[in-house]
Every structure is written in structure tokens, then in C-alpha cells.
PDBML (XML) file of the C-alpha atoms, coordinates in Angstrom:
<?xml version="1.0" encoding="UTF-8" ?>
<PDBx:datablock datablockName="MODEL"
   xmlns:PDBx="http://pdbml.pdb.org/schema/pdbx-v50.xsd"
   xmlns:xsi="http://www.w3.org/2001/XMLSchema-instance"
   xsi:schemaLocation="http://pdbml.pdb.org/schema/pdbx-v50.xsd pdbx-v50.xsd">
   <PDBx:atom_siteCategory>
      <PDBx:atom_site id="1">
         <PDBx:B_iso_or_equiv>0.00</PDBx:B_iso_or_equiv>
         <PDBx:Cartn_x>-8.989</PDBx:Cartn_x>
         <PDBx:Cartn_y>51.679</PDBx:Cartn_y>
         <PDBx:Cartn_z>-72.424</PDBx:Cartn_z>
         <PDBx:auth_asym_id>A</PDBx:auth_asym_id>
         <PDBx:auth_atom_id>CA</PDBx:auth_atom_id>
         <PDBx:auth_comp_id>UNK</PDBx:auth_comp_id>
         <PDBx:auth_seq_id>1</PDBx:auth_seq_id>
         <PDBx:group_PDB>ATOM</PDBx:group_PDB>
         <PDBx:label_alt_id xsi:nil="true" />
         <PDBx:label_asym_id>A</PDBx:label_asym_id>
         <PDBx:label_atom_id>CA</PDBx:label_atom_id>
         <PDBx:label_comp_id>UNK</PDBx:label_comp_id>
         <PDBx:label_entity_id>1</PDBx:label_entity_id>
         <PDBx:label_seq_id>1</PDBx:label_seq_id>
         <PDBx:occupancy>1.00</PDBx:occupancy>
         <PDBx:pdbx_PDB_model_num>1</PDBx:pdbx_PDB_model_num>
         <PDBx:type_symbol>C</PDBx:type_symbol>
      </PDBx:atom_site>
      <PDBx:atom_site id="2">
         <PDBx:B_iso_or_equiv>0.00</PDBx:B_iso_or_equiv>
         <PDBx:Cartn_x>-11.225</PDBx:Cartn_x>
         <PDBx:Cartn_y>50.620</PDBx:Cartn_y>
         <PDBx:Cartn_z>-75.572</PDBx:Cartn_z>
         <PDBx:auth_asym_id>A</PDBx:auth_asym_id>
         <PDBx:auth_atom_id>CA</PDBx:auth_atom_id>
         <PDBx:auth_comp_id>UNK</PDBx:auth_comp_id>
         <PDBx:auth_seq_id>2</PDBx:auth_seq_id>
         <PDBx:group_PDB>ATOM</PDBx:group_PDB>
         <PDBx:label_alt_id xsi:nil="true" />
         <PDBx:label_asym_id>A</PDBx:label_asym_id>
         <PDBx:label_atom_id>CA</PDBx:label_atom_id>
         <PDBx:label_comp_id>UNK</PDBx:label_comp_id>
         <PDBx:label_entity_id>1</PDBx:label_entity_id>
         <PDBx:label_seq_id>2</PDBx:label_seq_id>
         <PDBx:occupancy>1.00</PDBx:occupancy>
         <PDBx:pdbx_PDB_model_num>1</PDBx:pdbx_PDB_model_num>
         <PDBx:type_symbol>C</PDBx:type_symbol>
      </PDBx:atom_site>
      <PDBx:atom_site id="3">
         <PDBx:B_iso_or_equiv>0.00</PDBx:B_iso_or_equiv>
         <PDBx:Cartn_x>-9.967</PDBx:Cartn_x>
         <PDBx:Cartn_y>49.162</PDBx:Cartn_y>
         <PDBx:Cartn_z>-78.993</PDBx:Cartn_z>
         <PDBx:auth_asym_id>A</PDBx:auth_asym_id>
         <PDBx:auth_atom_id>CA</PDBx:auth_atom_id>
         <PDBx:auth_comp_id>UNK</PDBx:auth_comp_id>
         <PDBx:auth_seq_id>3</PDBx:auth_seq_id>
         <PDBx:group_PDB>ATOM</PDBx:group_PDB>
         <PDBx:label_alt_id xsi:nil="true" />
         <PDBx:label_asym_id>A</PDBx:label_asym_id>
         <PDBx:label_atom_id>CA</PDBx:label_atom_id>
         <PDBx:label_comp_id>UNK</PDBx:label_comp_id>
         <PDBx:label_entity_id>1</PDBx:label_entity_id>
         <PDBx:label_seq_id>3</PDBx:label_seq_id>
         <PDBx:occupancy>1.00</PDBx:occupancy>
         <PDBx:pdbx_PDB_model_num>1</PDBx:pdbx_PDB_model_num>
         <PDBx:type_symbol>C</PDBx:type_symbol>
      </PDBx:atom_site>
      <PDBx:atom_site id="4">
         <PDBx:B_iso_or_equiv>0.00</PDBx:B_iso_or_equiv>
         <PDBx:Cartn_x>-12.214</PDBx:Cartn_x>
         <PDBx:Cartn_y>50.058</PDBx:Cartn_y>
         <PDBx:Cartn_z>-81.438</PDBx:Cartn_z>
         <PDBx:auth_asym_id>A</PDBx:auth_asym_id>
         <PDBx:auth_atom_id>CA</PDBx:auth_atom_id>
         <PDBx:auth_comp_id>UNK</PDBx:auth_comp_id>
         <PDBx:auth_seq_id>4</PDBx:auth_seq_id>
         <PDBx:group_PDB>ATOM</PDBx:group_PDB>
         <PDBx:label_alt_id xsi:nil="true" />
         <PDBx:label_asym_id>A</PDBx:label_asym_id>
         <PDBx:label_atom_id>CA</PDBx:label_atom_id>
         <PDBx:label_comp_id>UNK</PDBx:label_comp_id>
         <PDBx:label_entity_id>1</PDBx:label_entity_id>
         <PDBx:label_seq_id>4</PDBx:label_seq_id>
         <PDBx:occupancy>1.00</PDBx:occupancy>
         <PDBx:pdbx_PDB_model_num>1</PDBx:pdbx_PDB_model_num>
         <PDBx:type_symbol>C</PDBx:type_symbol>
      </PDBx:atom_site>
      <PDBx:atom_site id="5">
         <PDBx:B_iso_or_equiv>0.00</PDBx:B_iso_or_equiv>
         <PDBx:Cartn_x>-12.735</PDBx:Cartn_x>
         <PDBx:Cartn_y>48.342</PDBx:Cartn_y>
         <PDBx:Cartn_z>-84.723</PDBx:Cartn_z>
         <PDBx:auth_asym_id>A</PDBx:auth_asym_id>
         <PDBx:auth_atom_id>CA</PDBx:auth_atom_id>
         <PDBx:auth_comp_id>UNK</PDBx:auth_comp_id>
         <PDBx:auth_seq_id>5</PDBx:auth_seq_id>
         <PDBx:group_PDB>ATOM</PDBx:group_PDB>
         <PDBx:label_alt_id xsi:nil="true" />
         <PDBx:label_asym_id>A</PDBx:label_asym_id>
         <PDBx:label_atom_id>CA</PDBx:label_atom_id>
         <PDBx:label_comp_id>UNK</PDBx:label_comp_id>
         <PDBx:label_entity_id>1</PDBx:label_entity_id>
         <PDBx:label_seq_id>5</PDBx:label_seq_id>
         <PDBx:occupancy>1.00</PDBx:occupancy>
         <PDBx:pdbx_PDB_model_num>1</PDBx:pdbx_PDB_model_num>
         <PDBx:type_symbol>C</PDBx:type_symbol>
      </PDBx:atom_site>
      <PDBx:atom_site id="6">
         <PDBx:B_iso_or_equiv>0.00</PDBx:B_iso_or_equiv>
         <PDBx:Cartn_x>-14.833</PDBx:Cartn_x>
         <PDBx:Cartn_y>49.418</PDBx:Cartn_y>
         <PDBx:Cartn_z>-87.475</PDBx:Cartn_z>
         <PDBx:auth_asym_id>A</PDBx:auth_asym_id>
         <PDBx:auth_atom_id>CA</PDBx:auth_atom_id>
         <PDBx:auth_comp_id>UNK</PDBx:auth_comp_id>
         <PDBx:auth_seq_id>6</PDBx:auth_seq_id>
         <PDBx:group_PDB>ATOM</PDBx:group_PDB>
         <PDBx:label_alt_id xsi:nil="true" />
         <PDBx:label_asym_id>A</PDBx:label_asym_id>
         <PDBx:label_atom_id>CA</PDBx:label_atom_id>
         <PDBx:label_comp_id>UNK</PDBx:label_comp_id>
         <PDBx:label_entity_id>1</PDBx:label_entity_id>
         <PDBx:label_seq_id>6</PDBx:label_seq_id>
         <PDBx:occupancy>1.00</PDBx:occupancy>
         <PDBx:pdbx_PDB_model_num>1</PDBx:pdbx_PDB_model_num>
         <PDBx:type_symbol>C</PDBx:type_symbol>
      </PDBx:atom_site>
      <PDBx:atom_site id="7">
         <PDBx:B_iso_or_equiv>0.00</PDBx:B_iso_or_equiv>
         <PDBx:Cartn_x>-15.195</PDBx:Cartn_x>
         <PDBx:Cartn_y>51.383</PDBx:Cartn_y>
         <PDBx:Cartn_z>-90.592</PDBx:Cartn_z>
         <PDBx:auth_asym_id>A</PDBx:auth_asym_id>
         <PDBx:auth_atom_id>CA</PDBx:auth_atom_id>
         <PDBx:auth_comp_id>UNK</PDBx:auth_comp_id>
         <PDBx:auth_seq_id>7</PDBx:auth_seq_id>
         <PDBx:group_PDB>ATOM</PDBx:group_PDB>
         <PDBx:label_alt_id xsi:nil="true" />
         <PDBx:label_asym_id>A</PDBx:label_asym_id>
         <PDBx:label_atom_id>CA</PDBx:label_atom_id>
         <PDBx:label_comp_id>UNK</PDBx:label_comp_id>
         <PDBx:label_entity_id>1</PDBx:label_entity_id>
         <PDBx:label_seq_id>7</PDBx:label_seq_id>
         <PDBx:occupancy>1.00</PDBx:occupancy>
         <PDBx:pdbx_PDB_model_num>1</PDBx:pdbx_PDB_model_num>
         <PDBx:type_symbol>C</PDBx:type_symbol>
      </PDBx:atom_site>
      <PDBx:atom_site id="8">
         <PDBx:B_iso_or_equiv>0.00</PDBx:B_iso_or_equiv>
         <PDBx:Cartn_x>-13.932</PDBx:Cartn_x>
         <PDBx:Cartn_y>54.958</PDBx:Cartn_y>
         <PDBx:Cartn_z>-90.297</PDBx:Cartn_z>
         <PDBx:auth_asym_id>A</PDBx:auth_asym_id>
         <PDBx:auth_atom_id>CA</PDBx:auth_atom_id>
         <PDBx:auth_comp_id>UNK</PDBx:auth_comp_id>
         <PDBx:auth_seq_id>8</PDBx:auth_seq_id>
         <PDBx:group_PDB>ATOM</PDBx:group_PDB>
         <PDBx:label_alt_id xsi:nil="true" />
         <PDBx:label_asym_id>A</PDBx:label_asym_id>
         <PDBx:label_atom_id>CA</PDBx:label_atom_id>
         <PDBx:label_comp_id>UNK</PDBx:label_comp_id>
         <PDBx:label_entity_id>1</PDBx:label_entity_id>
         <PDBx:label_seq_id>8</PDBx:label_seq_id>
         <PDBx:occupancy>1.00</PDBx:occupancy>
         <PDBx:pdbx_PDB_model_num>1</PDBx:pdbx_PDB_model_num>
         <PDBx:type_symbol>C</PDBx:type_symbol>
      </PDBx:atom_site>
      <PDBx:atom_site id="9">
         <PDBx:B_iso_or_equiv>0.00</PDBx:B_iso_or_equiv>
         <PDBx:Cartn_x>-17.908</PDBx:Cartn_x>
         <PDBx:Cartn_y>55.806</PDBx:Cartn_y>
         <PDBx:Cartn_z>-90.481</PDBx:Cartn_z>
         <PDBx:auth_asym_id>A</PDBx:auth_asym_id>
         <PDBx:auth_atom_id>CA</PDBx:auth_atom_id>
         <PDBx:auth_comp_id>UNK</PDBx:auth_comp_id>
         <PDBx:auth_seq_id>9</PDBx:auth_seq_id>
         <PDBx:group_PDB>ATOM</PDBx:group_PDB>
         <PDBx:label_alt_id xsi:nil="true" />
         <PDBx:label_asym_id>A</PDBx:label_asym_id>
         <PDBx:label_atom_id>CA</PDBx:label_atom_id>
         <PDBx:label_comp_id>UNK</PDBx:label_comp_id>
         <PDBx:label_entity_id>1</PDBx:label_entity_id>
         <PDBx:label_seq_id>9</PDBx:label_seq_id>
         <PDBx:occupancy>1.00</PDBx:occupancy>
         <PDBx:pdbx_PDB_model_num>1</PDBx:pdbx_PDB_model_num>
         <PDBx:type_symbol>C</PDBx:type_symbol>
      </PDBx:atom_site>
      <PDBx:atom_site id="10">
         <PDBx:B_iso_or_equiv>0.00</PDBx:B_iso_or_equiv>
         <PDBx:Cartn_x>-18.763</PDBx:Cartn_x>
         <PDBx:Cartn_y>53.553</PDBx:Cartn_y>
         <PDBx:Cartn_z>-87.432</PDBx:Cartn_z>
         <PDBx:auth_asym_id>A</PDBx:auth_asym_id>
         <PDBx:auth_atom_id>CA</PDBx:auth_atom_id>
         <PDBx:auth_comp_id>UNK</PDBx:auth_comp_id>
         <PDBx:auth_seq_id>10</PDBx:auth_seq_id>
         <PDBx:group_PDB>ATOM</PDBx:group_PDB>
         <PDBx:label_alt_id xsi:nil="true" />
         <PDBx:label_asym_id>A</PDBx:label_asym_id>
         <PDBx:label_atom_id>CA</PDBx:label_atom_id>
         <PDBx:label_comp_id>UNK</PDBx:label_comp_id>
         <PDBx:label_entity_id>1</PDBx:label_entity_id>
         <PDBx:label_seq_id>10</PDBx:label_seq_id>
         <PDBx:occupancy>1.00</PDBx:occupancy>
         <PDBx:pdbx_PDB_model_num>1</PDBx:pdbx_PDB_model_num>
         <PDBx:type_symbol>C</PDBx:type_symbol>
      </PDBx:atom_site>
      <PDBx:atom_site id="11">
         <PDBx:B_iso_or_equiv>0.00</PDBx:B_iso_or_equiv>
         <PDBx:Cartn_x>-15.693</PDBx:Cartn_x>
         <PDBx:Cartn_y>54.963</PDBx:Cartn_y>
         <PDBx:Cartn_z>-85.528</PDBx:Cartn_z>
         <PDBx:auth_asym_id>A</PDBx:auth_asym_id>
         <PDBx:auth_atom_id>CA</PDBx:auth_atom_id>
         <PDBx:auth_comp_id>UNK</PDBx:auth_comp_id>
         <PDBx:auth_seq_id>11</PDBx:auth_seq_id>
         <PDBx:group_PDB>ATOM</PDBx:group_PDB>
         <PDBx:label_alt_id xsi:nil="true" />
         <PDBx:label_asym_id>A</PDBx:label_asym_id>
         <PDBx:label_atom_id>CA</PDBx:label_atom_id>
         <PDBx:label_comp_id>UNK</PDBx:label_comp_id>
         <PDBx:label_entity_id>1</PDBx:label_entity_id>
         <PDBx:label_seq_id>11</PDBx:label_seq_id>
         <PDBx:occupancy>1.00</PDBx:occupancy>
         <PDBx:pdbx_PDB_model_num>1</PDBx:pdbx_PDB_model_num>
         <PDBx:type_symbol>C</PDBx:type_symbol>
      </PDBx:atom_site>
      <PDBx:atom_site id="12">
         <PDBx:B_iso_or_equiv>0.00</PDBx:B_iso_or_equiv>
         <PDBx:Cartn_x>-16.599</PDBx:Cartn_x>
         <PDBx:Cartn_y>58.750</PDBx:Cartn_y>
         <PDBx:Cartn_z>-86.078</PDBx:Cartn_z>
         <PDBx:auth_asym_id>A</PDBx:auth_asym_id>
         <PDBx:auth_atom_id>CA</PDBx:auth_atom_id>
         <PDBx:auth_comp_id>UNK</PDBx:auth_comp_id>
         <PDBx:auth_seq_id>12</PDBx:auth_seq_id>
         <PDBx:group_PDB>ATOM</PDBx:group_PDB>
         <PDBx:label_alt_id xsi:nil="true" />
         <PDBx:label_asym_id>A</PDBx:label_asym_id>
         <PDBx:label_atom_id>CA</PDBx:label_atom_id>
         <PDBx:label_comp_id>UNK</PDBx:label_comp_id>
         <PDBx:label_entity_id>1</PDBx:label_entity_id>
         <PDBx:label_seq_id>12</PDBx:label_seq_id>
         <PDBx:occupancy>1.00</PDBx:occupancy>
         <PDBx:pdbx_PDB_model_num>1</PDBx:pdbx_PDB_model_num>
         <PDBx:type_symbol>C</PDBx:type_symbol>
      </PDBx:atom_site>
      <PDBx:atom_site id="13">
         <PDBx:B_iso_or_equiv>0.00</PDBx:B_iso_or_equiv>
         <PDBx:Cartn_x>-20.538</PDBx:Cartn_x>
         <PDBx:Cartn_y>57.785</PDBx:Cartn_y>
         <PDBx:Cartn_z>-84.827</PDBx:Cartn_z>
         <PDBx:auth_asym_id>A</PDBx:auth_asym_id>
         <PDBx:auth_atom_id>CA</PDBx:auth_atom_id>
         <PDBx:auth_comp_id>UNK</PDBx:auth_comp_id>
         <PDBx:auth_seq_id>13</PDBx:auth_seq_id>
         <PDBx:group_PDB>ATOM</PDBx:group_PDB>
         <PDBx:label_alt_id xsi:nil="true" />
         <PDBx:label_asym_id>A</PDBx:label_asym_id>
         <PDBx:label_atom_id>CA</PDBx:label_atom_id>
         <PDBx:label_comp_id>UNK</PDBx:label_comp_id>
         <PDBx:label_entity_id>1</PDBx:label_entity_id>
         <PDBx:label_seq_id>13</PDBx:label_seq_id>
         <PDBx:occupancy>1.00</PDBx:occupancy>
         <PDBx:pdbx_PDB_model_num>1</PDBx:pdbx_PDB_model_num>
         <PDBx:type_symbol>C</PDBx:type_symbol>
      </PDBx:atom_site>
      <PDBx:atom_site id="14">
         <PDBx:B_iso_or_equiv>0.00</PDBx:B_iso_or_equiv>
         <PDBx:Cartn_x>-19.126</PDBx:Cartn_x>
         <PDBx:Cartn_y>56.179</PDBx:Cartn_y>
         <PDBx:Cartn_z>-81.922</PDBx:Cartn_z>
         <PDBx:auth_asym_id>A</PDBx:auth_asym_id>
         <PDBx:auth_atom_id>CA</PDBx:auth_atom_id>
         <PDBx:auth_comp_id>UNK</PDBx:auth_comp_id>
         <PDBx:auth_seq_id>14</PDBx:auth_seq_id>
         <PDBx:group_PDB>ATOM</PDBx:group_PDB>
         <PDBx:label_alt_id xsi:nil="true" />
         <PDBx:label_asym_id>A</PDBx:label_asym_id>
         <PDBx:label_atom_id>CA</PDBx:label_atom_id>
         <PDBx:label_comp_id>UNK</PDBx:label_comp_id>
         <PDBx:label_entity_id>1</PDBx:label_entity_id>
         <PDBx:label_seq_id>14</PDBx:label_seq_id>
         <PDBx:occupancy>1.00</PDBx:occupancy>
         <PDBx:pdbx_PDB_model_num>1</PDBx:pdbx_PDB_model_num>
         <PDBx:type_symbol>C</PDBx:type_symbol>
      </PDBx:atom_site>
      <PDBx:atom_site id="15">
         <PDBx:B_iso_or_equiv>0.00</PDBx:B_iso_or_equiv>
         <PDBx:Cartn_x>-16.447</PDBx:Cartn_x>
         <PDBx:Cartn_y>58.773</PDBx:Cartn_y>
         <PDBx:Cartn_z>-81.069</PDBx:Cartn_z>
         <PDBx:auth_asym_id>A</PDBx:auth_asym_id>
         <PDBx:auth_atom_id>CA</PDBx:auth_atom_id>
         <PDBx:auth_comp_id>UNK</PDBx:auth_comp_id>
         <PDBx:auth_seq_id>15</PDBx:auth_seq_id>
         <PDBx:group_PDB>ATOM</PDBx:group_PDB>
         <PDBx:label_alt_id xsi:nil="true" />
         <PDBx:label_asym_id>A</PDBx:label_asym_id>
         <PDBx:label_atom_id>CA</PDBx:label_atom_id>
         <PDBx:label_comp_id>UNK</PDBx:label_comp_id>
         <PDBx:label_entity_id>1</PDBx:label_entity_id>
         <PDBx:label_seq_id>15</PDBx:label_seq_id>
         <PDBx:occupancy>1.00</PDBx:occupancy>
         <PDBx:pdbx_PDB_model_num>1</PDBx:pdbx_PDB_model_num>
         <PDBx:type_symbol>C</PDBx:type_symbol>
      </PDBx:atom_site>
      <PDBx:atom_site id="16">
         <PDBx:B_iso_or_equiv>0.00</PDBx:B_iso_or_equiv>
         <PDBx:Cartn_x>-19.420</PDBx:Cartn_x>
         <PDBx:Cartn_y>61.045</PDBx:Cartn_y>
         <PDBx:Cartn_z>-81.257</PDBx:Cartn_z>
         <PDBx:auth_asym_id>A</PDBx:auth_asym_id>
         <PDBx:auth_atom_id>CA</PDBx:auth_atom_id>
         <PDBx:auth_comp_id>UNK</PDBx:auth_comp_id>
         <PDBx:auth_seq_id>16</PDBx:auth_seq_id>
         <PDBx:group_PDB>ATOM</PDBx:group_PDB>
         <PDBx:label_alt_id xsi:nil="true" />
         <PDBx:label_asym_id>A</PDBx:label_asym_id>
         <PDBx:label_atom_id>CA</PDBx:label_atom_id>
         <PDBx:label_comp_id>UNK</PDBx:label_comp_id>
         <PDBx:label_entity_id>1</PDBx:label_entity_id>
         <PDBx:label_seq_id>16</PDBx:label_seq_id>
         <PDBx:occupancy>1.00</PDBx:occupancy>
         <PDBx:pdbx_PDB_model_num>1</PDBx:pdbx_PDB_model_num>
         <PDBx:type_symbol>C</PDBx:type_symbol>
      </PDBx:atom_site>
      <PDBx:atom_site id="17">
         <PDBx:B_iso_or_equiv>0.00</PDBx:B_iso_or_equiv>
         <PDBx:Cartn_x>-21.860</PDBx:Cartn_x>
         <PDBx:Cartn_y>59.137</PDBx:Cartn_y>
         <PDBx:Cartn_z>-79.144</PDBx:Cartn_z>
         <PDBx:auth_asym_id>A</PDBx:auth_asym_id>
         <PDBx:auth_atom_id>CA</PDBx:auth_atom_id>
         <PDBx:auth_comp_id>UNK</PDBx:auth_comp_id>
         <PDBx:auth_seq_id>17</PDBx:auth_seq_id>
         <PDBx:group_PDB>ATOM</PDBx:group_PDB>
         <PDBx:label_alt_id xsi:nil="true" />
         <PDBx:label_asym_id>A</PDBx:label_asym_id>
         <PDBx:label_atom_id>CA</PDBx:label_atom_id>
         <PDBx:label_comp_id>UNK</PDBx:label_comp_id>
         <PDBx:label_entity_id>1</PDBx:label_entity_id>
         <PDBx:label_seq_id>17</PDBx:label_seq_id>
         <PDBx:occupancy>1.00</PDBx:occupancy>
         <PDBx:pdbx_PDB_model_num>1</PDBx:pdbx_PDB_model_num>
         <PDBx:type_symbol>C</PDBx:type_symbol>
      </PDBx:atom_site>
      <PDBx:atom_site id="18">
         <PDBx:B_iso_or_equiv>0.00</PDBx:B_iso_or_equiv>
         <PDBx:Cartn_x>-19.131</PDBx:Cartn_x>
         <PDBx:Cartn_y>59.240</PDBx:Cartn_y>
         <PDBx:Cartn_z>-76.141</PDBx:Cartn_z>
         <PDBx:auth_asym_id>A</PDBx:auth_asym_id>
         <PDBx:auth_atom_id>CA</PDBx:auth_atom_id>
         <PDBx:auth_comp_id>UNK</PDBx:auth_comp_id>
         <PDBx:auth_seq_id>18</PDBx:auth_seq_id>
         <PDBx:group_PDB>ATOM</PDBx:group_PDB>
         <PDBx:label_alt_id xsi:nil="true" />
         <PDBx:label_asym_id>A</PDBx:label_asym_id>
         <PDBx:label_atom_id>CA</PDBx:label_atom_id>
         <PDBx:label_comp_id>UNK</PDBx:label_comp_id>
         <PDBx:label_entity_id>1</PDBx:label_entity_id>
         <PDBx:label_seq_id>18</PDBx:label_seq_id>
         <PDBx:occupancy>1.00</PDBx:occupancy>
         <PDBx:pdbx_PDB_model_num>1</PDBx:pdbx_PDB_model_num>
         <PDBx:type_symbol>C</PDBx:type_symbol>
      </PDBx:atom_site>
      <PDBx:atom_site id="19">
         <PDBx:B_iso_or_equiv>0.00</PDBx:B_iso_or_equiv>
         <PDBx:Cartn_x>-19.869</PDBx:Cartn_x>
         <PDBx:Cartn_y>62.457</PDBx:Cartn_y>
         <PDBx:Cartn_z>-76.720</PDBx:Cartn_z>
         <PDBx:auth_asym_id>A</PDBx:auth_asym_id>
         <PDBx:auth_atom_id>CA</PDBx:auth_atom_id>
         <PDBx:auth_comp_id>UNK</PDBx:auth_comp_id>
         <PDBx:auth_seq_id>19</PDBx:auth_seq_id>
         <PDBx:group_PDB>ATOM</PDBx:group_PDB>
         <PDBx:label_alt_id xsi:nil="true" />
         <PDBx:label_asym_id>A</PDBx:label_asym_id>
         <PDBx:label_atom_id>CA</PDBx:label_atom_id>
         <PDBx:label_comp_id>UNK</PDBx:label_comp_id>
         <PDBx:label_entity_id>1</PDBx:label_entity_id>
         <PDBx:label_seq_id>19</PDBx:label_seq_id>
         <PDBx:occupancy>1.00</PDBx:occupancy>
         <PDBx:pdbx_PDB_model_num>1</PDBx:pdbx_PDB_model_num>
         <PDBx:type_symbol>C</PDBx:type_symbol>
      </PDBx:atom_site>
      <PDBx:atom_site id="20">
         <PDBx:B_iso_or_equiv>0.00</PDBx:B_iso_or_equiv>
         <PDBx:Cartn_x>-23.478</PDBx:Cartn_x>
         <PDBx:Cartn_y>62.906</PDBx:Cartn_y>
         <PDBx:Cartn_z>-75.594</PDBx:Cartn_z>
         <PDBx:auth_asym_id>A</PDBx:auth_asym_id>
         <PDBx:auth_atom_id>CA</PDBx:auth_atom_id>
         <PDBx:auth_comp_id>UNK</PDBx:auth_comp_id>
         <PDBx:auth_seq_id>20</PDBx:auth_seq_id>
         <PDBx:group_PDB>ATOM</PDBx:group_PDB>
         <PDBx:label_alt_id xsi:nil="true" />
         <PDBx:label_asym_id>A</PDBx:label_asym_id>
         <PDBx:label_atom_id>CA</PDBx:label_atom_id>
         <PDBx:label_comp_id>UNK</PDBx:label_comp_id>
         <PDBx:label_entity_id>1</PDBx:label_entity_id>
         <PDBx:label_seq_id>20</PDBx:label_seq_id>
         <PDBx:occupancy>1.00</PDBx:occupancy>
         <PDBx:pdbx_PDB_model_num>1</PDBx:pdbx_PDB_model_num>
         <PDBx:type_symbol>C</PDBx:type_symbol>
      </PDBx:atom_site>
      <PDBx:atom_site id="21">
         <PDBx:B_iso_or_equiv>0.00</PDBx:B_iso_or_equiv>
         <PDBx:Cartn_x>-23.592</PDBx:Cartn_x>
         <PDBx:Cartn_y>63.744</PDBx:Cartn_y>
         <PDBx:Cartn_z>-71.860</PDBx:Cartn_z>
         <PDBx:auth_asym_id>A</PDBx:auth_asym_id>
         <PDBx:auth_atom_id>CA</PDBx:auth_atom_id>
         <PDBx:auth_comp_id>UNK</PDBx:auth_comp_id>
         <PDBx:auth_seq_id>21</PDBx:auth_seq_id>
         <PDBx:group_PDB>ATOM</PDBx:group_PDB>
         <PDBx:label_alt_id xsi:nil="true" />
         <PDBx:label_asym_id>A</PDBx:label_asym_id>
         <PDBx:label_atom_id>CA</PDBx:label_atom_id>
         <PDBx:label_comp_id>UNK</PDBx:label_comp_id>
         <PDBx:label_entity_id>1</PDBx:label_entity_id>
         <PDBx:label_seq_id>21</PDBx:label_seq_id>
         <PDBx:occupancy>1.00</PDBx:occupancy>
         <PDBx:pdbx_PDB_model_num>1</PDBx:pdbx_PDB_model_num>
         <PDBx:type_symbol>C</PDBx:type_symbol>
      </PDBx:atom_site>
      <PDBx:atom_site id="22">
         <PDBx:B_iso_or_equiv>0.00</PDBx:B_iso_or_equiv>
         <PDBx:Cartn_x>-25.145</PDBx:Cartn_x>
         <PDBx:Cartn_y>61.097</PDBx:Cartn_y>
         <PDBx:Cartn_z>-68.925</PDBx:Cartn_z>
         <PDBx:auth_asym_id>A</PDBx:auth_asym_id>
         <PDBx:auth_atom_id>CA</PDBx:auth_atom_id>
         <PDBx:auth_comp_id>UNK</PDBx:auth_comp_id>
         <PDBx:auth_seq_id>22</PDBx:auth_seq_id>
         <PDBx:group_PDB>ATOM</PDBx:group_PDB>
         <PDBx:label_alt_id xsi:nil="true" />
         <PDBx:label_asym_id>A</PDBx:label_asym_id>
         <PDBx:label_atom_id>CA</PDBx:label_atom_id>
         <PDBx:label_comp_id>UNK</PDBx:label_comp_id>
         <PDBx:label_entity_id>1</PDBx:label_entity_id>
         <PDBx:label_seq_id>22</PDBx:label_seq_id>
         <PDBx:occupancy>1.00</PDBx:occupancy>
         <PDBx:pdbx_PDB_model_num>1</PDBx:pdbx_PDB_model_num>
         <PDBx:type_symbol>C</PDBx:type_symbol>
      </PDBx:atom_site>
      <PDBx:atom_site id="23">
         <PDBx:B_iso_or_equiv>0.00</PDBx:B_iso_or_equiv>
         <PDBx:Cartn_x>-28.447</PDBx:Cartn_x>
         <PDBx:Cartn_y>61.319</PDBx:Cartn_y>
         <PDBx:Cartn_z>-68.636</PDBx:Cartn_z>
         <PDBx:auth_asym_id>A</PDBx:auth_asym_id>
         <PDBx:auth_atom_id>CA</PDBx:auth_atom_id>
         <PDBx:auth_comp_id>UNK</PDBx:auth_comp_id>
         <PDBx:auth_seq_id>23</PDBx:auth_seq_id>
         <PDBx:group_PDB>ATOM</PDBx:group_PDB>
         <PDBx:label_alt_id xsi:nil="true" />
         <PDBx:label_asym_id>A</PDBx:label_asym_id>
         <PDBx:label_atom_id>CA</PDBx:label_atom_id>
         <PDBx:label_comp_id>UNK</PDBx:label_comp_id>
         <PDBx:label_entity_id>1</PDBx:label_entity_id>
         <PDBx:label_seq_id>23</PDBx:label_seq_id>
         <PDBx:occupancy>1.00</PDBx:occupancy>
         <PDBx:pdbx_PDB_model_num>1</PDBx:pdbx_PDB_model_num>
         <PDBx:type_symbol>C</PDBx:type_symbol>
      </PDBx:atom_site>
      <PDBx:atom_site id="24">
         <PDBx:B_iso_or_equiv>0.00</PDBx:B_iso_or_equiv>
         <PDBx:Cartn_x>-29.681</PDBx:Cartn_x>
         <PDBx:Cartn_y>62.994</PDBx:Cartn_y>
         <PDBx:Cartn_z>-72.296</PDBx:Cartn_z>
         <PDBx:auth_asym_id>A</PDBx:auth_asym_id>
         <PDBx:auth_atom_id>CA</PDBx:auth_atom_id>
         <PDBx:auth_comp_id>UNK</PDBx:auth_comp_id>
         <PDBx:auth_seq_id>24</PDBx:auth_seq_id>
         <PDBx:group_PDB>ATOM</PDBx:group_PDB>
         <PDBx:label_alt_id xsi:nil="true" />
         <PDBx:label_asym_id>A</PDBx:label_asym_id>
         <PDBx:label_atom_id>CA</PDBx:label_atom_id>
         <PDBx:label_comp_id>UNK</PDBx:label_comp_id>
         <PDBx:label_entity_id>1</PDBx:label_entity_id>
         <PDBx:label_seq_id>24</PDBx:label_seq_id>
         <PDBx:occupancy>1.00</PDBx:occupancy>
         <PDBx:pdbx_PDB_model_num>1</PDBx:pdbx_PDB_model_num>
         <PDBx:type_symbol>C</PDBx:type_symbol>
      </PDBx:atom_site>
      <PDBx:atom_site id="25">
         <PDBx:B_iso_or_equiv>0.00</PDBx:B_iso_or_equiv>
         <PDBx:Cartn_x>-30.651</PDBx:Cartn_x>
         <PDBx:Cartn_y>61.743</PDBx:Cartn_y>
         <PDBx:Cartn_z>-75.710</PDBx:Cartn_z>
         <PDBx:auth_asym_id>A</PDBx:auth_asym_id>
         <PDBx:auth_atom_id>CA</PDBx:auth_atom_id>
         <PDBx:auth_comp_id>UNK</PDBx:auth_comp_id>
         <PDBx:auth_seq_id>25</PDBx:auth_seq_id>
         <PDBx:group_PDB>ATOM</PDBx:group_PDB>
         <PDBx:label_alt_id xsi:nil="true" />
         <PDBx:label_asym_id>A</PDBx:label_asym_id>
         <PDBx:label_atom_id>CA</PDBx:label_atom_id>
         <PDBx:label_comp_id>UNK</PDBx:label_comp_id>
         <PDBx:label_entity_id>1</PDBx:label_entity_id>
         <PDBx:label_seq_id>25</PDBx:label_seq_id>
         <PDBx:occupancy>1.00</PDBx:occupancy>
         <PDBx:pdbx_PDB_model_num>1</PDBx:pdbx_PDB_model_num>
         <PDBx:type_symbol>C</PDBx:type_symbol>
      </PDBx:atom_site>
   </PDBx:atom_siteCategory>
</PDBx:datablock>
């Protein structure tokens, strides 16, 4: 359980980067 704070732009990127799966870039 995170608590993000940011801009709405740094909050999308990092939504997105939770995204990308173990082990890829």
C-alpha cells in the first residue's frame, strides 16, 4: 500500500512503469 504524490503527469508515468513486467525494459 503506496501513497503517491505528484503531478497528475508523474502519477500516470509511474502508474505506467508498475506496469512493465519483472525482468524487461
Amino acid at each position: 500500500k503506496i501513497r503517491l504524490s505528484g503531478t497528475p503527469f508523474q502519477i500516470k508515468v509511474w502508474n505506467e512503469l508498475k506496469k512493465i513486467p519483472y525482468g524487461k525494459t
